[in-house]
Protein backbone atom coordinates (compact mmCIF):
# COMPACT_ATOMS: atom_id res chain seq x y z
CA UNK A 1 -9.52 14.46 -13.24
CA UNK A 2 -9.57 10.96 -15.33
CA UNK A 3 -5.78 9.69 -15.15
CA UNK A 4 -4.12 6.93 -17.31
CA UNK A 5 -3.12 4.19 -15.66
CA UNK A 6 0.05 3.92 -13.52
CA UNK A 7 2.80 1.36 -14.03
CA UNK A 8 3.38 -0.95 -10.83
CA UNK A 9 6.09 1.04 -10.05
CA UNK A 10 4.22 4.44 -10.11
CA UNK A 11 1.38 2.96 -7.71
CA UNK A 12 3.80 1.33 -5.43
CA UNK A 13 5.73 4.93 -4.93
CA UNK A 14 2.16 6.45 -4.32
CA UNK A 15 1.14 3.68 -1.75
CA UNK A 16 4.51 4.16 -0.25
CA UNK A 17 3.87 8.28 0.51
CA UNK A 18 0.68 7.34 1.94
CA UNK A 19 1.60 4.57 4.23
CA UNK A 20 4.93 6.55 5.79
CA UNK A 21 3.15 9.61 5.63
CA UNK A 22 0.74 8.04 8.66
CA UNK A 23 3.68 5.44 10.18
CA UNK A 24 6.76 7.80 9.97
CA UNK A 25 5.15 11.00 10.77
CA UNK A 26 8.43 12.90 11.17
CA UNK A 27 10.20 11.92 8.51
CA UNK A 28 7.58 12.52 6.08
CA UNK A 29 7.77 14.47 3.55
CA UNK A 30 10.38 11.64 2.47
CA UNK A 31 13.10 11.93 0.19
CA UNK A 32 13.73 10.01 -2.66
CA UNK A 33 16.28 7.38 -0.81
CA UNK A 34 13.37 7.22 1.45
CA UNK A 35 10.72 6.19 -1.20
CA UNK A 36 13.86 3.73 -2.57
CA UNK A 37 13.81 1.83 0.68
CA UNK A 38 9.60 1.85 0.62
CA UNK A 39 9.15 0.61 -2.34
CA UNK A 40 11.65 -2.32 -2.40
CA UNK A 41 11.07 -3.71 1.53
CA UNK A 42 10.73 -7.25 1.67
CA UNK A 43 7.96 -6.89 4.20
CA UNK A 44 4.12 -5.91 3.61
CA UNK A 45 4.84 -5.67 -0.42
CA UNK A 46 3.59 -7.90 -2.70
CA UNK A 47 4.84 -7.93 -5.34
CA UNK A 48 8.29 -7.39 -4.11
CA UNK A 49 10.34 -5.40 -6.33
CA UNK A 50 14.22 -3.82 -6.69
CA UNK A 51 13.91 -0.32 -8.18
CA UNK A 52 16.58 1.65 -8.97
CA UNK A 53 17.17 5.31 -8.00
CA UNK A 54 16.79 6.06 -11.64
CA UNK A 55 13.34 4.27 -12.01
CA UNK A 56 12.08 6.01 -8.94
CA UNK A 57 13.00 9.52 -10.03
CA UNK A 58 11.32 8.83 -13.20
CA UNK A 59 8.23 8.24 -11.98
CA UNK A 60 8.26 10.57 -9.03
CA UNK A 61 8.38 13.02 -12.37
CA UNK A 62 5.50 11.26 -13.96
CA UNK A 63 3.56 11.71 -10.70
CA UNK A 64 4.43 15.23 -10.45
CA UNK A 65 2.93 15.41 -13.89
CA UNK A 66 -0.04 13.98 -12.84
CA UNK A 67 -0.43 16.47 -9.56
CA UNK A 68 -0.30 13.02 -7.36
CA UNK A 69 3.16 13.52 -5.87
CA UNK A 70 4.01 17.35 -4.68
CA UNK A 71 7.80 18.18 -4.37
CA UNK A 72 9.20 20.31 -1.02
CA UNK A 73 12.98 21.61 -0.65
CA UNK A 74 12.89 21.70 2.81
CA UNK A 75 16.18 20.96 4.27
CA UNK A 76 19.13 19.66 2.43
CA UNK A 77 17.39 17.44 0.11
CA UNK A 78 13.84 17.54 -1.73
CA UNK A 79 11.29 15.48 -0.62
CA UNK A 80 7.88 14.81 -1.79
CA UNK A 81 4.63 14.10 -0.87
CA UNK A 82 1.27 12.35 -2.37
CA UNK A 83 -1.71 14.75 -3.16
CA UNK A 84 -4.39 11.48 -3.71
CA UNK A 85 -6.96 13.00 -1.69
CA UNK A 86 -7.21 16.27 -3.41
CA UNK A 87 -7.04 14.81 -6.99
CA UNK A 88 -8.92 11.96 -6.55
CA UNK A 89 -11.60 13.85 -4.35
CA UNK A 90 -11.60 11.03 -2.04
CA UNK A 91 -11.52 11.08 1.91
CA UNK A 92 -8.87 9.73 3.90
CA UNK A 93 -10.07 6.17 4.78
CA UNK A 94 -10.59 5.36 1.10
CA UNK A 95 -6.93 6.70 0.11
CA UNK A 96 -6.01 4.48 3.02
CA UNK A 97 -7.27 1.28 1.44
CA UNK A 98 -6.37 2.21 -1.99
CA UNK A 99 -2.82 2.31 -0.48
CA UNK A 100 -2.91 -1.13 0.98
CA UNK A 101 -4.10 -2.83 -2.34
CA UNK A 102 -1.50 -0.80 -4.27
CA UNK A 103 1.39 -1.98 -1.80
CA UNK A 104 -0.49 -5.85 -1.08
CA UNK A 105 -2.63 -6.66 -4.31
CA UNK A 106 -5.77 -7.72 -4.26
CA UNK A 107 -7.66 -8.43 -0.88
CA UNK A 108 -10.41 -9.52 1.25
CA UNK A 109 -12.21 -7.03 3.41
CA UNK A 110 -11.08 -8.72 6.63
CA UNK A 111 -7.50 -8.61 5.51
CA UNK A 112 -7.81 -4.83 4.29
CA UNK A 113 -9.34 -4.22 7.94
CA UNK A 114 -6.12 -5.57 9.36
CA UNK A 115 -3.33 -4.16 7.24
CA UNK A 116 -4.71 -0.33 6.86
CA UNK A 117 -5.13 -0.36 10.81
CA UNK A 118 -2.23 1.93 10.88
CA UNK A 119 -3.29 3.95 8.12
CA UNK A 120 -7.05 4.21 9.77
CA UNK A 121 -8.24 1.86 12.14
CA UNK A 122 -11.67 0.45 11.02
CA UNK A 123 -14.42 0.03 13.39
CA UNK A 124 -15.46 -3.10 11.98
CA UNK A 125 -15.97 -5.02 8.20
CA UNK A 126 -19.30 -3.66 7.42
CA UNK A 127 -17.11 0.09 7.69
CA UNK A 128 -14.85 -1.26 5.17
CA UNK A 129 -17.21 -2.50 3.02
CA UNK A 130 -18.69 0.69 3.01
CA UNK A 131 -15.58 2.61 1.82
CA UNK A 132 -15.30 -0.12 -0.81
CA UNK A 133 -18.64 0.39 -2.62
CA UNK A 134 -17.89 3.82 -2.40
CA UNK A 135 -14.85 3.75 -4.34
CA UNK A 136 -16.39 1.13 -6.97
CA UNK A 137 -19.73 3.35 -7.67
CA UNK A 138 -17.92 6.32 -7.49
CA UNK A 139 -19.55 8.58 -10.15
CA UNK A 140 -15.98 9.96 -11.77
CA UNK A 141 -15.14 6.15 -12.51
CA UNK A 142 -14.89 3.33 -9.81
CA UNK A 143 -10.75 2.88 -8.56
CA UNK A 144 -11.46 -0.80 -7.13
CA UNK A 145 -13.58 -3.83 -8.03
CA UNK A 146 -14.65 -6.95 -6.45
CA UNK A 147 -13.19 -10.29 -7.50
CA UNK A 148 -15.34 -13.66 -8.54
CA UNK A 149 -14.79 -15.92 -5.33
CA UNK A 150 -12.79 -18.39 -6.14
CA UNK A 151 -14.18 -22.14 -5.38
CA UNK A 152 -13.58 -23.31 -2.28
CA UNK A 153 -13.26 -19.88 -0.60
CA UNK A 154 -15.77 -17.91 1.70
CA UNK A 155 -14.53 -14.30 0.63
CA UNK A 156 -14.12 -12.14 -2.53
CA UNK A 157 -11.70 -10.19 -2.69
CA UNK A 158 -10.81 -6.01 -3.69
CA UNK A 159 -8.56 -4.90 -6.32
CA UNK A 160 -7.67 -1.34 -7.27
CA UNK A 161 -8.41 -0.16 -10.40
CA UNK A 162 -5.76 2.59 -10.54
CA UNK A 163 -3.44 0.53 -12.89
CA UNK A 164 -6.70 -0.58 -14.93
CA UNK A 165 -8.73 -3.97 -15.00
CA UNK A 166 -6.36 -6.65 -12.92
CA UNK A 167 -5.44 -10.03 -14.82
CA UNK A 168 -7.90 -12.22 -14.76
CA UNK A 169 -5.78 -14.72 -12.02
CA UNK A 170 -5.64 -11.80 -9.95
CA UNK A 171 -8.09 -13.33 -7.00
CA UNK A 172 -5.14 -14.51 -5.43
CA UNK A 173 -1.66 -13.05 -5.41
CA UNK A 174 1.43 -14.43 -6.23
CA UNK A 175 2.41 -14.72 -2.54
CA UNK A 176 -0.80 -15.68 -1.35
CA UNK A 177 -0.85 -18.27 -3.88
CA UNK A 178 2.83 -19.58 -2.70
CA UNK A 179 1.59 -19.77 0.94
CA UNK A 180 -1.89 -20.98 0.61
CA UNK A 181 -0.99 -23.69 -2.15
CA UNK A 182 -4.31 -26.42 -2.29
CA UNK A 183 -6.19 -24.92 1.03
CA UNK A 184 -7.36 -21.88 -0.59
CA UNK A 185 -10.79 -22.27 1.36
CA UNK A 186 -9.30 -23.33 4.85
CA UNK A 187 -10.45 -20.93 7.29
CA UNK A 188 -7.34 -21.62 9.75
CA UNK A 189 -5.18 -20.65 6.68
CA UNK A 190 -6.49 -17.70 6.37
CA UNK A 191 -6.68 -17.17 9.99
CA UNK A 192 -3.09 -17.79 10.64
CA UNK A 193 -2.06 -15.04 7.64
CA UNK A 194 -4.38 -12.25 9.08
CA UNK A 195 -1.95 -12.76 12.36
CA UNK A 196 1.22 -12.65 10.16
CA UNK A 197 -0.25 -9.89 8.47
CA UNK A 198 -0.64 -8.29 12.16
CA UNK A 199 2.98 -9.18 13.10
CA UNK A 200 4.90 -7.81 10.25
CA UNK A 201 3.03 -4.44 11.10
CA UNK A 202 4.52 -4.57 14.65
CA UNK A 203 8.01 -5.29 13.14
CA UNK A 204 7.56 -2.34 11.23
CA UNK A 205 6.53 -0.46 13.58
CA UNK A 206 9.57 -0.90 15.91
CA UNK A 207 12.15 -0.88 13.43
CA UNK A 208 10.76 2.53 12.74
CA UNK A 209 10.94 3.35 16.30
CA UNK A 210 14.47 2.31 16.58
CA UNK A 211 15.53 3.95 13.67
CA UNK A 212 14.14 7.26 15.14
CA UNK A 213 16.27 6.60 18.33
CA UNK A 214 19.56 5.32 16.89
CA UNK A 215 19.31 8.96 14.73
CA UNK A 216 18.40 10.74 17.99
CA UNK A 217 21.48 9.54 19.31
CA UNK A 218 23.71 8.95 16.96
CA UNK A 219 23.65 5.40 16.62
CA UNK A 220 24.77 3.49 13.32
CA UNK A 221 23.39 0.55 12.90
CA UNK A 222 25.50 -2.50 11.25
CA UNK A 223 24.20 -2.99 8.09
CA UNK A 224 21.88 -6.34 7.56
CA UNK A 225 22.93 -9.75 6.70
């Protein structure tokens, strides 16, 4: 099916489903305080946003609409779930990198590599590539593109194409801009964010871990600082 494009909200709620649907197995399908929290962590978003209940509800609606979000009443609450495979007739390590440029922006291949190794663990860059062409000659309309390099820099980068043609200054991100400033094409640089990249996934994945085992036992934890 040929969809419109989604809002940054709408793609961040849909990145969200598919990243805790592979990290937080057992909570997943999530509810909608759930996709809250997802969608406005500080961590592994960029950029980083503060939506309301309200705003999420609408567009879990919108979604619905679209057959991209499916709703369960399991339990006490409803939860919901993305459908991107089926409607976008995709396989699993393409919705996996679609989610990672919906939740980080616009990417290298390297980078992409590293964050979606949770999501699918890629055997190497030449795999990812693969998946990438795929999506951007795919014959029902191409949901990412490749960037000009920028001067100065050794990779392009991937952008999805879900919430139509990115801005034009969209090489970079607005937080890869902020912590890369004038050495856009230093090697270390990029080095050293691939690890922080790499760390913030462990941090995730702990404070997942913990949360399971503070509910297990019937732990509350203080709320954050």
């Amino acid at each position: 099916m040929s969809l419109p494009p989604l809002s940054l909200l709408e793609s961040r709620v849909l990145g969200v489903l598919v990243e805790k649907q592979k990290t937080v197995p057992d909570t997943y399908p999530l509810t909608q305080n759930a996709l809250v929290a997802g969608c406005n962590q500080k961590t592994s978003r960029d950029p980083v946003v503060n939506a309301s209940d309200a705003d999420v509800q609408a567009v879990i609606e919108r979604l619905k609409d679209l057959s991209l979000v499916v709703e369960s009443s399991g339990g006490r609450v409803m939860r919901y779930a993305h459908n991107t495979e089926r409607v976008l007739a995709i396989p699993s390590q393409s919705v996996a990198l679609l989610a990672v440029l919906m939740l980080r922006g616009p990417q290298t291949a390297g980078e992409l590599r590293i964050n979606c190794d949770r999501l699918h663990r890629f055997a190497d860059i030449s795999a990812v590539l693969g998946f990438l062409q795929e999506l951007a000659e795919r014959p029902a309309g191409a949901l990412v593109v490749e960037l000009s390099r920028l001067p100065g820099t050794r990779e392009t980068r991937w952008a999805h194409l879900l919430s139509g043609p990115p801005p034009a200054d969209a090489s970079l991100t607005g937080a890869t801009r902020e912590s890369m400033g004038d050495y856009a094409g230093d090697s270390d640089v990029v080095t050293l964010k691939q690890d922080v990249a790499k760390l913030r996934a462990d941090v995730e994945r702990l404070e997942a871990t913990i949360a399971k085992l503070c509910a297990e036992l019937g732990v509350t934890l203080p709320p954050e600082r």
